[in-house]
N, C-alpha and C. Protein backbone atom coordinates (compact mmCIF):
# COMPACT_ATOMS: atom_id res chain seq x y z
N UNK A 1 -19.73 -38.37 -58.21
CA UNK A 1 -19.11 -37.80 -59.38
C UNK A 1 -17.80 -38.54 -59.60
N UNK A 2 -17.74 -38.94 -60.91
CA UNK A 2 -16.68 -39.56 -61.22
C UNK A 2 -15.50 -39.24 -62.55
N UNK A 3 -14.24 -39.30 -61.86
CA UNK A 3 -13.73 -38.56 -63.37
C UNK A 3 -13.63 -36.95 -63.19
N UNK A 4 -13.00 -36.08 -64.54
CA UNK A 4 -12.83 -35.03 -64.10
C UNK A 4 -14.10 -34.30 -65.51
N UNK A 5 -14.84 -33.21 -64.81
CA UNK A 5 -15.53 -32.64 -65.80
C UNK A 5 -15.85 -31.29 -64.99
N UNK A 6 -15.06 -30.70 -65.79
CA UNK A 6 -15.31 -29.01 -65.46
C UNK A 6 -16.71 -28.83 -65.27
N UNK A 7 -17.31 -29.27 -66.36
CA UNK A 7 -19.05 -28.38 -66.80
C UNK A 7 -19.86 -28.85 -65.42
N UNK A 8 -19.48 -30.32 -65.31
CA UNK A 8 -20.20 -30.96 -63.74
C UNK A 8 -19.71 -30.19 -62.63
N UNK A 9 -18.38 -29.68 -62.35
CA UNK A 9 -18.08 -29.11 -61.42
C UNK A 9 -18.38 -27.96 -61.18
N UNK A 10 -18.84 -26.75 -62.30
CA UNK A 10 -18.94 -25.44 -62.67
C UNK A 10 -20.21 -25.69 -62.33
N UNK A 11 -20.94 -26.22 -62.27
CA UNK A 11 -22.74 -26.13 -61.73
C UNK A 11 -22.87 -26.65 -60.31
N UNK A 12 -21.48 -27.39 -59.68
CA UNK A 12 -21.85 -27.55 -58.29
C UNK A 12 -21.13 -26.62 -57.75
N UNK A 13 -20.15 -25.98 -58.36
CA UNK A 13 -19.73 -24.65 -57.56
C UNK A 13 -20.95 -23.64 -57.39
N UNK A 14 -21.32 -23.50 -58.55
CA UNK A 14 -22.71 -22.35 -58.32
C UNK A 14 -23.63 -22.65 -57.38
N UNK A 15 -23.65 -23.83 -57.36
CA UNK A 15 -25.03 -24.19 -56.23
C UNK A 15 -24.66 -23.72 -54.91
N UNK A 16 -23.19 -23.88 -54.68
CA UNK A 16 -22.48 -24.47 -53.43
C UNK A 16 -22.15 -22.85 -52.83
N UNK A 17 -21.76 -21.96 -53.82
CA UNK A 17 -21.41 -20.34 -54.03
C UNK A 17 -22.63 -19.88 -53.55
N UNK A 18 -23.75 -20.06 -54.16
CA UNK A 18 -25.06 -19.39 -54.09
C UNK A 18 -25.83 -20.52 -52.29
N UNK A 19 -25.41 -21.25 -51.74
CA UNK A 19 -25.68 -21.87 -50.86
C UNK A 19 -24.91 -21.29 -49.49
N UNK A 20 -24.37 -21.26 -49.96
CA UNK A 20 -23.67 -20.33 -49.05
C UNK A 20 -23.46 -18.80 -48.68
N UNK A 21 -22.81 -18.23 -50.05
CA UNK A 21 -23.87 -16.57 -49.58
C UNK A 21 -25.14 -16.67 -49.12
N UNK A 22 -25.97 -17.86 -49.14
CA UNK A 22 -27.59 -16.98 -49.07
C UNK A 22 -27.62 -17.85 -47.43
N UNK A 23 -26.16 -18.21 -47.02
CA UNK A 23 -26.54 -18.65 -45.40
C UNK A 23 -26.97 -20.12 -45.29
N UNK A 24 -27.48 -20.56 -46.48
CA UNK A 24 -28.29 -22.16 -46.33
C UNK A 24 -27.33 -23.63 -45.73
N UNK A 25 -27.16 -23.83 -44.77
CA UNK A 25 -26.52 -25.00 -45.06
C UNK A 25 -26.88 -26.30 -45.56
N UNK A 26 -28.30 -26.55 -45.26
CA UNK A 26 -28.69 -27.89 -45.76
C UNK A 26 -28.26 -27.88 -47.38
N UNK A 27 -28.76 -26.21 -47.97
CA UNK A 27 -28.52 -26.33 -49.75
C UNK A 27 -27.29 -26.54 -50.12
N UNK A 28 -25.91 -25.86 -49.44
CA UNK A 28 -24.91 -26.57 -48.88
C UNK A 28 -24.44 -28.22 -49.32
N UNK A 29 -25.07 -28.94 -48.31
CA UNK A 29 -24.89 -30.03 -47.98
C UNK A 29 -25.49 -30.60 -49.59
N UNK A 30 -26.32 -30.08 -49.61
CA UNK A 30 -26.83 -31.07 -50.75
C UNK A 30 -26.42 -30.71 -52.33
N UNK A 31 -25.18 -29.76 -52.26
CA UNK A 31 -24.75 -29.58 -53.70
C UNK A 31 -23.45 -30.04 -53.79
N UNK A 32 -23.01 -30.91 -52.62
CA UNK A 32 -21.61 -31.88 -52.86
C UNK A 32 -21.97 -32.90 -52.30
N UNK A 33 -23.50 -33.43 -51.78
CA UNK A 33 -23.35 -34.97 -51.64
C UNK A 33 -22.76 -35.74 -52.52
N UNK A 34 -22.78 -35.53 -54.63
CA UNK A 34 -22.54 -36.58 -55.31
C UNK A 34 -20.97 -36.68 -55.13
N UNK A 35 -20.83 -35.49 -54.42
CA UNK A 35 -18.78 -35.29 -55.10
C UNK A 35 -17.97 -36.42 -53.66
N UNK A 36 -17.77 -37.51 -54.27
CA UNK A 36 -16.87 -38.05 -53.89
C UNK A 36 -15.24 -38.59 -53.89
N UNK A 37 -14.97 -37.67 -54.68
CA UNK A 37 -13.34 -37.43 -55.23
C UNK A 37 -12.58 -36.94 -54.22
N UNK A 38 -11.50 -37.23 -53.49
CA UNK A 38 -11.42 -35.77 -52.61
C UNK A 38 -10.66 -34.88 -53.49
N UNK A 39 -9.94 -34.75 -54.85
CA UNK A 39 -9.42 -33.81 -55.48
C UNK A 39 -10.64 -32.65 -55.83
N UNK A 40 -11.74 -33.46 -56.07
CA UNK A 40 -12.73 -32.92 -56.64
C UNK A 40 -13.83 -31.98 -56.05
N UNK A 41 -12.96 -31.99 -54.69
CA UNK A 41 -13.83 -31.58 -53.31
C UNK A 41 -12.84 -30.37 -52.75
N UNK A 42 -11.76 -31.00 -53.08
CA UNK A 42 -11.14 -29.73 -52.78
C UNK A 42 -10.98 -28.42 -53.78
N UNK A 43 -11.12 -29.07 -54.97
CA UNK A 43 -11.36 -28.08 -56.14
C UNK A 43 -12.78 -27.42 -56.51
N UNK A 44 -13.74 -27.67 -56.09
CA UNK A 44 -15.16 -27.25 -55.44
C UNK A 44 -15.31 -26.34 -54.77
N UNK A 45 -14.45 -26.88 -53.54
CA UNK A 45 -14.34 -25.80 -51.80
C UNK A 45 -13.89 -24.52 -52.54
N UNK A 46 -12.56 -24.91 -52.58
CA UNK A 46 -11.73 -24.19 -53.02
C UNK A 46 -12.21 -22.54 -54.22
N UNK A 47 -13.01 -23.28 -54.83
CA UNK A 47 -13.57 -22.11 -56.03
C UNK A 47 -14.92 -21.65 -55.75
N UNK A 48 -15.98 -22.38 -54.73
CA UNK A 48 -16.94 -21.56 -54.08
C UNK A 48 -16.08 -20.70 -53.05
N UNK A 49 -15.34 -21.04 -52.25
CA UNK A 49 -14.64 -20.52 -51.26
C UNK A 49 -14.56 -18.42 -52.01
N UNK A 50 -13.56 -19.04 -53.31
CA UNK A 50 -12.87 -18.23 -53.89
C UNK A 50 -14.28 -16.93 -54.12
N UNK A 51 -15.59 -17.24 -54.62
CA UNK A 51 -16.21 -16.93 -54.80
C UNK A 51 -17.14 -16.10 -53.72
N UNK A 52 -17.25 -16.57 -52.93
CA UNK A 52 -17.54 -16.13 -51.17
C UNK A 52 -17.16 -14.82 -51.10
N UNK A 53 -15.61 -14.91 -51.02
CA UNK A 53 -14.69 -14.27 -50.31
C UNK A 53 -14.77 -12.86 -51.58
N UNK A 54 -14.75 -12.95 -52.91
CA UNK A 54 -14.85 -12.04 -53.81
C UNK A 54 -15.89 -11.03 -53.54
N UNK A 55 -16.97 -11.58 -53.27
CA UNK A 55 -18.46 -11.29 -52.97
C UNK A 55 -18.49 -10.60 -51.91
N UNK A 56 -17.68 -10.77 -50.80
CA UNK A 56 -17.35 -10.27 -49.73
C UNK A 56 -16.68 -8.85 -49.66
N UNK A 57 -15.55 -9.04 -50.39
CA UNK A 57 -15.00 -7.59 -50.36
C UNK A 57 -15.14 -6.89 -51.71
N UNK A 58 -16.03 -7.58 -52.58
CA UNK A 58 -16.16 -6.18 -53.59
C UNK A 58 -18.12 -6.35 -54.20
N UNK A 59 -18.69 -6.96 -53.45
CA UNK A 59 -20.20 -6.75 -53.52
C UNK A 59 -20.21 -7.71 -54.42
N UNK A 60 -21.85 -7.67 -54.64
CA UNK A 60 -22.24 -8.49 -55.77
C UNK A 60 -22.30 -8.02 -56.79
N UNK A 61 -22.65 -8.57 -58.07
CA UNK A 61 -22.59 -7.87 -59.66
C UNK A 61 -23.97 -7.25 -59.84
């Protein structure tokens, strides 16, 4: 991934959000192989992270 694009990043957060609540790591692994930015990696982590942790203390929707 190159460059900055929300819409690209907003669909690897979901993958990466939903890869992780559901425990998977390989699905994990394979929804930031393209991200090679490290801004872009930390802004990824960072907002699945955010997402995790929401999910965590107030359930799912």
């Amino acid at each position: 991934m190159t460059g900055y694009n929300w819409q690209a990043e907003s669909v690897i957060v979901d993958a990466l959000a939903d890869a992780l609540l559901a425990g998977d790591g390989p699905a994990a692994a394979r929804a930031v192989e393209a991200v090679t930015d490290p801004g872009a990696s930390a802004r990824i982590w960072g907002r699945a992270h955010l997402i995790v942790l929401w999910t965590e203390l107030a359930g799912k929707d």
